[in-house]
Protein backbone atom coordinates (compact mmCIF):
# COMPACT_ATOMS: atom_id res chain seq x y z
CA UNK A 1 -2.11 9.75 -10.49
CA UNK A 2 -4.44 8.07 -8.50
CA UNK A 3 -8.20 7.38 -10.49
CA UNK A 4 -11.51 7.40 -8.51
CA UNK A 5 -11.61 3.02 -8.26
CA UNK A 6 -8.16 3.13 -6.78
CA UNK A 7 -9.05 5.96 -4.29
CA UNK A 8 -12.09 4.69 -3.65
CA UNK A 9 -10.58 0.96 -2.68
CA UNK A 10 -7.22 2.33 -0.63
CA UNK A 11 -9.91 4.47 1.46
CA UNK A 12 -12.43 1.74 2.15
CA UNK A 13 -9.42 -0.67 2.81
CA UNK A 14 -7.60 2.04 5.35
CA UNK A 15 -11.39 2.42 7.21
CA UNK A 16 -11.78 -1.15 7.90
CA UNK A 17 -8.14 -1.76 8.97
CA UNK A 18 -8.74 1.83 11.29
CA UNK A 19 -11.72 0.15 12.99
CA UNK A 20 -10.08 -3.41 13.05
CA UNK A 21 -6.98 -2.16 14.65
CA UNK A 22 -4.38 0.46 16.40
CA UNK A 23 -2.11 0.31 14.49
CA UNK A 24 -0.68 2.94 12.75
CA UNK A 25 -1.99 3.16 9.09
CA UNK A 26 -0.49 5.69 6.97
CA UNK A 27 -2.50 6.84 3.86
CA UNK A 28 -0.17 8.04 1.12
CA UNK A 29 3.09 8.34 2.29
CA UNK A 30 5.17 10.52 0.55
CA UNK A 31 9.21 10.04 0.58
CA UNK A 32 11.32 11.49 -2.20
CA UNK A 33 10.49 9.73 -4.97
CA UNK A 34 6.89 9.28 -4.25
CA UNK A 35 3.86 8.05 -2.42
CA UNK A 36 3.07 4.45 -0.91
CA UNK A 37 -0.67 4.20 -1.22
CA UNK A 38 -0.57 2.33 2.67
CA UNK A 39 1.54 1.65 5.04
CA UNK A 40 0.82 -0.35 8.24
CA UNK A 41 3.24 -0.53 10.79
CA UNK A 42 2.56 -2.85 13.84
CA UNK A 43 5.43 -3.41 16.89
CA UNK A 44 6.86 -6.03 14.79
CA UNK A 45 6.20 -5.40 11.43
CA UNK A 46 5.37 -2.84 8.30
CA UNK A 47 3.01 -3.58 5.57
CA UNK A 48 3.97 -1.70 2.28
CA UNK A 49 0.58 -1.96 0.21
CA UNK A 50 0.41 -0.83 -3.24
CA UNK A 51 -3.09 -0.57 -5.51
CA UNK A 52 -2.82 -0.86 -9.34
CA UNK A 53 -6.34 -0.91 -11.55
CA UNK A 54 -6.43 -3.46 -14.42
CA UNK A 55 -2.33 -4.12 -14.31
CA UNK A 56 -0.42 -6.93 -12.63
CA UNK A 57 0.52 -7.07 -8.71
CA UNK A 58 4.69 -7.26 -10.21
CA UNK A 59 3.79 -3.97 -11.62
CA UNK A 60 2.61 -2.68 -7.89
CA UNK A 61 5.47 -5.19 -6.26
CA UNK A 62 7.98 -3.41 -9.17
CA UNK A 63 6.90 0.37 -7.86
CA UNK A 64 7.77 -0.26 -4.06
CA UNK A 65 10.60 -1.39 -4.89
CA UNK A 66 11.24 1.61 -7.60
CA UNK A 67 10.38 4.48 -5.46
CA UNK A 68 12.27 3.17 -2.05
CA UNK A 69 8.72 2.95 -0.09
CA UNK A 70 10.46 0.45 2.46
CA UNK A 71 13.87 2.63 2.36
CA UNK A 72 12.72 4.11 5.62
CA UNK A 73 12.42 0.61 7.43
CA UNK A 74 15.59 -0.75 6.13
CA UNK A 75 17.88 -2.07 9.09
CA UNK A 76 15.44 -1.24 11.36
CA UNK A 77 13.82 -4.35 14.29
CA UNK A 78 10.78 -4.57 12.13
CA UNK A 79 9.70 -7.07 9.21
CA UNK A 80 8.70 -5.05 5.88
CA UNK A 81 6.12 -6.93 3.90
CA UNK A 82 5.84 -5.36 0.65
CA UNK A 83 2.07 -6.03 -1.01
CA UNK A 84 0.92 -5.69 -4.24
CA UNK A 85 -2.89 -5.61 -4.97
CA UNK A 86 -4.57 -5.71 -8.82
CA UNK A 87 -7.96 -4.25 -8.97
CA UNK A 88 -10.62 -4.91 -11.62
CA UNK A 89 -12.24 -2.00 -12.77
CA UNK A 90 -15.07 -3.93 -14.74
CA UNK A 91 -15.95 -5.49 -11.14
CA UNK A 92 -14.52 -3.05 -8.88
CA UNK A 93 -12.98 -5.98 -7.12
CA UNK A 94 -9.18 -7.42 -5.76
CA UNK A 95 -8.26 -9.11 -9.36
């Protein structure tokens, strides 16, 4: 379940790559054994991005891997960069 910091950052974070870009940014993306919080996906390459509040980035690193978020890309012409960002809750910040 997502909580209202986490939310709140993968939303601001998909609005400034929307303006920055055209690209195509996918906001929760569901496959079968769940949902990557973004995905970017350029010509060339995917960006797998995963939030977690307060726990480590191997913890978000650990769930893309889990839950098969780059199983889609695998084999495919494009790069897969799998990202795993640790937010503070106390500061509301990238840990």
């Amino acid at each position: 379940m997502i909580t209202g910091c986490e939310t709140h950052f993968q939303y601001t974070f998909y609005i400034i790559n929307r303006l920055l870009s055209c690209y195509t940014i996918l906001i929760e993306k569901q496959n079968s054994h769940g949902r990557a919080d973004i995905i970017i996906e350029s010509d060339n390459d995917v960006y797998i991005f995963e939030f977690k509040i307060d726990k480590p980035v191997d913890e978000a690193l650990a769930q893309i891997e889990e839950k098969g978020y780059a199983t889609h890309y695998v084999g495919g012409s494009k790069i897969v960069h799998k990202i795993g960002v640790s937010i503070s809750s106390s500061t509301r910040t990238v840990a």
